[in-house]
Protein backbone atom coordinates (compact mmCIF):
# COMPACT_ATOMS: atom_id res chain seq x y z
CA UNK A 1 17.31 12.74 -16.19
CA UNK A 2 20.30 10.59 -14.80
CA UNK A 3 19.38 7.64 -15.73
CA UNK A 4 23.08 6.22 -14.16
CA UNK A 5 22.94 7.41 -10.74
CA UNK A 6 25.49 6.49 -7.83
CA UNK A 7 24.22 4.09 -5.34
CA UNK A 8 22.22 5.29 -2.48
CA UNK A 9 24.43 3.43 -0.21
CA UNK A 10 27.58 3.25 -2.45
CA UNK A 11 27.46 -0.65 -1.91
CA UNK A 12 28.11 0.16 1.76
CA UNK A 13 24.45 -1.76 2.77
CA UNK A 14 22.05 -0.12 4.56
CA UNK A 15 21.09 3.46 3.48
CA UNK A 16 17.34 3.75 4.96
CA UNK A 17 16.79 4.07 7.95
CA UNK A 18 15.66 1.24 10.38
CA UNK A 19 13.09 1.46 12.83
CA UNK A 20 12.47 -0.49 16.29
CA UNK A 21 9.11 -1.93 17.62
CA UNK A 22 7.75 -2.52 20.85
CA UNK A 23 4.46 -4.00 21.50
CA UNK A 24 3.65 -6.66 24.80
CA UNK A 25 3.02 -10.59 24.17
CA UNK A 26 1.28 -9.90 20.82
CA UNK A 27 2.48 -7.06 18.13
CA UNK A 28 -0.38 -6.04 15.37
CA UNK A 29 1.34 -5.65 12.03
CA UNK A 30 0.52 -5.09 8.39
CA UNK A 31 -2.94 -3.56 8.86
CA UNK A 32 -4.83 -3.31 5.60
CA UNK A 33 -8.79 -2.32 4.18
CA UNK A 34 -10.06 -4.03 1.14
CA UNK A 35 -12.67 -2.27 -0.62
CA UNK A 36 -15.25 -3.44 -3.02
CA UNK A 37 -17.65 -0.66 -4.41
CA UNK A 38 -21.35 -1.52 -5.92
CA UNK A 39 -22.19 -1.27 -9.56
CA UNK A 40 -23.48 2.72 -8.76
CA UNK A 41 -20.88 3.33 -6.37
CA UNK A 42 -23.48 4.19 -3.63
CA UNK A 43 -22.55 1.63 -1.68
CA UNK A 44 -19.06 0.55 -0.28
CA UNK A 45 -18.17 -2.59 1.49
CA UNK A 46 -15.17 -2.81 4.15
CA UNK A 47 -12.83 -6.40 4.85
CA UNK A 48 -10.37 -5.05 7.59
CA UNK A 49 -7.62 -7.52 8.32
CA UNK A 50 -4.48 -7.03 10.56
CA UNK A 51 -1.62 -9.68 11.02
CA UNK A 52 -1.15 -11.34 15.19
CA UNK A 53 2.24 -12.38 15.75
CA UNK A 54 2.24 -13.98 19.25
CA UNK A 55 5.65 -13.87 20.40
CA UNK A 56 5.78 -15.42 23.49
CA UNK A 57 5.70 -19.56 24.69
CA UNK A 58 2.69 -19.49 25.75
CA UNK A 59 -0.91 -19.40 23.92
CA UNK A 60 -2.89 -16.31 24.44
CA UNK A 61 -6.53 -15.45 24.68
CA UNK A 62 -7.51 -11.82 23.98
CA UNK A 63 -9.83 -9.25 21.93
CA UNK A 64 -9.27 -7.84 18.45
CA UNK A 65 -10.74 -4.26 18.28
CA UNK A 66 -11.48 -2.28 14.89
CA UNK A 67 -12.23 1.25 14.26
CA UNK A 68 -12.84 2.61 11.30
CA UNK A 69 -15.01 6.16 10.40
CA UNK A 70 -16.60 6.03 14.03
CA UNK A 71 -17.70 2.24 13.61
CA UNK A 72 -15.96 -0.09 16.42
CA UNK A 73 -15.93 -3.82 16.02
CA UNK A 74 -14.32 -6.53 17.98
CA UNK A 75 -13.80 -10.24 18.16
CA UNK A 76 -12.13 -12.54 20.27
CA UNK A 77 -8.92 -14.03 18.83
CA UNK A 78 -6.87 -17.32 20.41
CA UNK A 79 -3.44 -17.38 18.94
CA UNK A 80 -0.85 -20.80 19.96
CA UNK A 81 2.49 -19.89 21.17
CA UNK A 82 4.65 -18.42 18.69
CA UNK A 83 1.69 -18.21 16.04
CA UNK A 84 0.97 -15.87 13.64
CA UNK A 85 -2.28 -15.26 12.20
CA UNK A 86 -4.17 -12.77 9.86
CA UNK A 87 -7.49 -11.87 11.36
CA UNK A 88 -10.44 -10.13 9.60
CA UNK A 89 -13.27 -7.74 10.26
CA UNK A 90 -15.92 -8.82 6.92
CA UNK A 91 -19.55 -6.98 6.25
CA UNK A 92 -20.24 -10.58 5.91
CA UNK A 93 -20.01 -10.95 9.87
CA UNK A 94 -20.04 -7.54 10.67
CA UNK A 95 -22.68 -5.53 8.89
CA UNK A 96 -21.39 -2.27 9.38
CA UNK A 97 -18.64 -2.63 6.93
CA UNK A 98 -21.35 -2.24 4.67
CA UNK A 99 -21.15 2.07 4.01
CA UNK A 100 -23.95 4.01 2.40
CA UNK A 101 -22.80 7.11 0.25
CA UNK A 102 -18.98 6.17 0.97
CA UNK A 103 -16.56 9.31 0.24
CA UNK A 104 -14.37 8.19 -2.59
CA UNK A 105 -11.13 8.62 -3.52
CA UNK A 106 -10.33 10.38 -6.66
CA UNK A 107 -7.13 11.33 -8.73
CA UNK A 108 -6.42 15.23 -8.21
CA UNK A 109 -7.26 15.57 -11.80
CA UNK A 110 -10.88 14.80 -11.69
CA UNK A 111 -11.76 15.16 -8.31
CA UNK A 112 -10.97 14.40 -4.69
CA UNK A 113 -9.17 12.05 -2.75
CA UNK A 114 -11.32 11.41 0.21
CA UNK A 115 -9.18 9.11 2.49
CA UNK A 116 -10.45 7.62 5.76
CA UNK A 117 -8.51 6.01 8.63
CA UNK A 118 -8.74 2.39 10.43
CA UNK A 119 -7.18 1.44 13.71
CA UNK A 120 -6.62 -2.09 14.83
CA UNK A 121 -5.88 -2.62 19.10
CA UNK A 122 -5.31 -6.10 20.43
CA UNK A 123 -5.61 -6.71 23.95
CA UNK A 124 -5.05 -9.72 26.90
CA UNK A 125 -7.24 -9.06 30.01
CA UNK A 126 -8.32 -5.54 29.77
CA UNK A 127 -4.73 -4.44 28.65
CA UNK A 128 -3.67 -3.34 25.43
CA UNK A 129 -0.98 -5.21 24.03
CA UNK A 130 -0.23 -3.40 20.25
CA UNK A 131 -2.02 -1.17 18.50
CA UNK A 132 -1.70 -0.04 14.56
CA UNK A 133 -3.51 2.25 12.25
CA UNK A 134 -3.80 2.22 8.52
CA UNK A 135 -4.77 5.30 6.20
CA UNK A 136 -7.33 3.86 2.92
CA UNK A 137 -9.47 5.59 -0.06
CA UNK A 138 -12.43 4.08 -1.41
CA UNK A 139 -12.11 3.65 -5.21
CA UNK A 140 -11.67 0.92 -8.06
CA UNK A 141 -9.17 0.93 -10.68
CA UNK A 142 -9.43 -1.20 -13.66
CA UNK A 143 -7.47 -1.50 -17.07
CA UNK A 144 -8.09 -2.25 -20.72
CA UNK A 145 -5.27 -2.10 -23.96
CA UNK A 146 -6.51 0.38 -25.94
CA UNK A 147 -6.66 -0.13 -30.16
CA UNK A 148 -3.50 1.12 -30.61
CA UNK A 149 -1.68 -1.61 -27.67
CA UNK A 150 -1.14 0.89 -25.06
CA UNK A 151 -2.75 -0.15 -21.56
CA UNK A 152 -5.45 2.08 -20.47
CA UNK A 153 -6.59 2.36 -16.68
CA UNK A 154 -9.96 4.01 -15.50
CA UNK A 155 -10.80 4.91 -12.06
CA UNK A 156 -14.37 3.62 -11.08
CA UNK A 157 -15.23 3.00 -15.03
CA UNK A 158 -15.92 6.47 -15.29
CA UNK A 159 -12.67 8.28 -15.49
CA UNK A 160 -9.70 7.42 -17.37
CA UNK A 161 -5.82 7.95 -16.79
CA UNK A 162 -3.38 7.50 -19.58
CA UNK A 163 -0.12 7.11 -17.29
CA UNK A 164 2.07 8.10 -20.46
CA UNK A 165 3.45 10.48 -18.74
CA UNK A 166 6.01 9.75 -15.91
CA UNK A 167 8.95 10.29 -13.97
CA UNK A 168 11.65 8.41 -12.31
CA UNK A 169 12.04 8.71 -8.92
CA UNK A 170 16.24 9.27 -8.90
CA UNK A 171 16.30 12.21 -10.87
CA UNK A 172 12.85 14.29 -9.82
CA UNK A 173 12.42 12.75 -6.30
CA UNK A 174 16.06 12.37 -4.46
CA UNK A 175 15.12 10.93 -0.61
CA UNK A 176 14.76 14.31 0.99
CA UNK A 177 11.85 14.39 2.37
CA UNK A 178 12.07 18.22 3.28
CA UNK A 179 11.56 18.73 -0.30
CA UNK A 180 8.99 16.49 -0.83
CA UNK A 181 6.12 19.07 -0.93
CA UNK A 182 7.80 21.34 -3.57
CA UNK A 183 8.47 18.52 -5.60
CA UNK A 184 4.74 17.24 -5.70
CA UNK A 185 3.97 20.55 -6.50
CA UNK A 186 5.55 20.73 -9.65
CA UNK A 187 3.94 17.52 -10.67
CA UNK A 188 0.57 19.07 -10.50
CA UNK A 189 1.96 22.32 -11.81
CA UNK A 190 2.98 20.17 -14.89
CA UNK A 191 -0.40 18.52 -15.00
CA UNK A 192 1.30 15.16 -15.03
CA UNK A 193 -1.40 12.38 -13.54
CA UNK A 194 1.55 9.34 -12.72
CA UNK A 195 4.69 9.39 -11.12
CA UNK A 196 6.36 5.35 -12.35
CA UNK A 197 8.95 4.75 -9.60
CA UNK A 198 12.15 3.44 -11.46
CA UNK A 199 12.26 -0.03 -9.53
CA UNK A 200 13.20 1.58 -6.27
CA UNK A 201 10.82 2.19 -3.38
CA UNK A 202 10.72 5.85 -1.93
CA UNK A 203 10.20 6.01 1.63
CA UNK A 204 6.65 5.87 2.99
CA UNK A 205 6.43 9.51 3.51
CA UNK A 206 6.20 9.39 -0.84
CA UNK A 207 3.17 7.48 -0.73
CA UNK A 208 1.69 9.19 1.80
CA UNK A 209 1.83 12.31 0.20
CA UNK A 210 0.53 11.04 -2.95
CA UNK A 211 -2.51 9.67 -1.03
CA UNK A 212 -3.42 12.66 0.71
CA UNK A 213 -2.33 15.04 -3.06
CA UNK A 214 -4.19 12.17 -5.41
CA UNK A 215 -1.57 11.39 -7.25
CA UNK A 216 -1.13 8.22 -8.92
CA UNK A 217 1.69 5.61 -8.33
CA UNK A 218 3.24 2.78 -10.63
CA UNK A 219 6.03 1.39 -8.37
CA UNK A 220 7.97 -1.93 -9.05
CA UNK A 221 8.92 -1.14 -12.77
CA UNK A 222 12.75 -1.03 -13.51
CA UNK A 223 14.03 -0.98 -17.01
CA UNK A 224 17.17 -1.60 -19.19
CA UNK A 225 18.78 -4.44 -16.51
CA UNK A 226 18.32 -8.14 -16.28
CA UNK A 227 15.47 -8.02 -14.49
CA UNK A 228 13.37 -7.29 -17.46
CA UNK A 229 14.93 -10.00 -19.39
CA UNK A 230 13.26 -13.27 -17.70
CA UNK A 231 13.84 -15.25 -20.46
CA UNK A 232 17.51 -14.99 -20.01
CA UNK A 233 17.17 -15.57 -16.21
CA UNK A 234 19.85 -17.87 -14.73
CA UNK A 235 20.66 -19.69 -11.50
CA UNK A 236 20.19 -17.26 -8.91
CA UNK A 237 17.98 -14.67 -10.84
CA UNK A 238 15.82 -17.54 -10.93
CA UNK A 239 15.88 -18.53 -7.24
CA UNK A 240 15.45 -14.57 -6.53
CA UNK A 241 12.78 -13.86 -8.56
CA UNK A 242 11.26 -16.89 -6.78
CA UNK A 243 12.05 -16.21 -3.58
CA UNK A 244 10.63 -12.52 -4.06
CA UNK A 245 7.69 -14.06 -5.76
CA UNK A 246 6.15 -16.19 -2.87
CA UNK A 247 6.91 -13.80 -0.34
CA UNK A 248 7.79 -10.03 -1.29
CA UNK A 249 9.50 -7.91 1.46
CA UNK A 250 7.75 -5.94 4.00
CA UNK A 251 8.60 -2.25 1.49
CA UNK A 252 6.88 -3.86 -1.44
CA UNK A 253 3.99 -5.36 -0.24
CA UNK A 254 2.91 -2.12 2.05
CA UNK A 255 3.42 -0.14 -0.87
CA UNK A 256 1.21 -2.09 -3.19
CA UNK A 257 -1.66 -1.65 -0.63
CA UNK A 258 -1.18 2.24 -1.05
CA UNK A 259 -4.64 4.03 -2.43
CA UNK A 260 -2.65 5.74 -4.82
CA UNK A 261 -1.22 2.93 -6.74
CA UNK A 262 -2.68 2.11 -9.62
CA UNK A 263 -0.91 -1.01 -10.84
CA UNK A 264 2.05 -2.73 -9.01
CA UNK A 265 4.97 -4.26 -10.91
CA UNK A 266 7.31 -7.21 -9.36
């Protein structure tokens, strides 16, 4: 493991790649499902919620439209010039959300990882104006320290992962995402059940991968830097940190919606 690797972008700046939108007067972003299962896990209710940027001077009237496992919702939305506003779909209003005998995602280890898929369409007098989609699972992870100290997480209270055992992402899991299947592939070979991304984010092929393959995700934990030593935080680790705090970029907070992260460190 090389745990002093050279810079993705050898201080150069950008080394992802960057991707342009287009959408009409009102773009759709950040399109998320919250999921809250009953005590039995028979039932399974949905909050969809989708962010409205309107980008244009003047206010707009349109409709908000949902899909999500053949269900179709909608609601009308007014949005001022140059608002933005996060918009939800809750069983409270809408009582489809509610599911009976939801398919639920499980760890490859002890079972499956059903996933479903929700799509969110805006549009201003009969035409569409941006449309985005979202992949989800249905499950609940808690945690608990164990006698010994060691933090123990179990998937719907009735399965447990130890995430002992890990790997960071530079050495295992270079950015190539040709690779990426062989790769995953060994981790189940090896019977490992976490992959604990060394404080960098992998692209979002990674996670969805380990969605569909059920494999579980700790991303946001770096080690052996300054970051780890808050109490020796000065001047503008502080103002970073609390920057980062109040409003995490766009990479870290879509990755901490993922199904198949168990815990998210920032």
């Amino acid at each position: 493991m090389d745990w002093n690797p050279t810079p993705p972008d050898k201080d150069m700046g950008i080394w992802k790649e960057v991707f342009l939108r287009s959408s009409g007067d009102v773009a759709v972003r950040n399109p998320f499902v919250a999921t809250k299962l009953d005590a039995e896990y028979k039932t399974a209710e949905l909050t969809i919620s989708g962010e409205l940027r309107n980008a244009s001077n003047d206010p707009v009237k349109g409709v908000l439209q949902a899909e999500v496992d053949g269900i179709e919702l909608q609601q009308p939305v007014e949005l001022k010039a140059g608002e933005t506003q996060i918009v939800k779909f809750a069983p409270e209003q809408f009582a489809k959300l509610k599911l009976e005998h939801p398919r639920l995602w499980w760890p490859y280890q002890v079972g499956t990882p059903h996933l479903y898929s929700a799509k969110l369409s805006f549009e201003i007098g009969g035409q569409l104006s941006d449309t985005a989609s979202v992949t989800f699972g249905i499950r609940e992870v808690t945690s608990e320290l164990t006698d010994k100290g060691h933090r123990l997480f179990k998937v719907k209270r009735e399965k447990s992962i130890d995430p002992r055992r890990g790997l960071g992402a530079g050495s295992l899991f270079p950015m190539v995402i040709g690779k990426a299947g062989r790769r995953f592939a060994y981790v189940r070979d090896m019977n490992m059940n976490t992959i604990r991304l060394e404080g960098r984010l992998d692209r979002d092929e990674f996670f969805d991968k380990t969605d569909r393959l059920g494999i579980l995700v700790m991303p946001g934990w770096t080690c052996c830097d300054a970051w780890e030593r808050w109490k020796n935080w000065k001047g503008d680790q502080n103002r970073v940190a609390a920057r980062f705090s109040a409003r995490p970029n766009h990479a870290a907070a879509d990755s901490s919606q993922r199904i198949c992260v168990a815990e998210w460190q920032r």
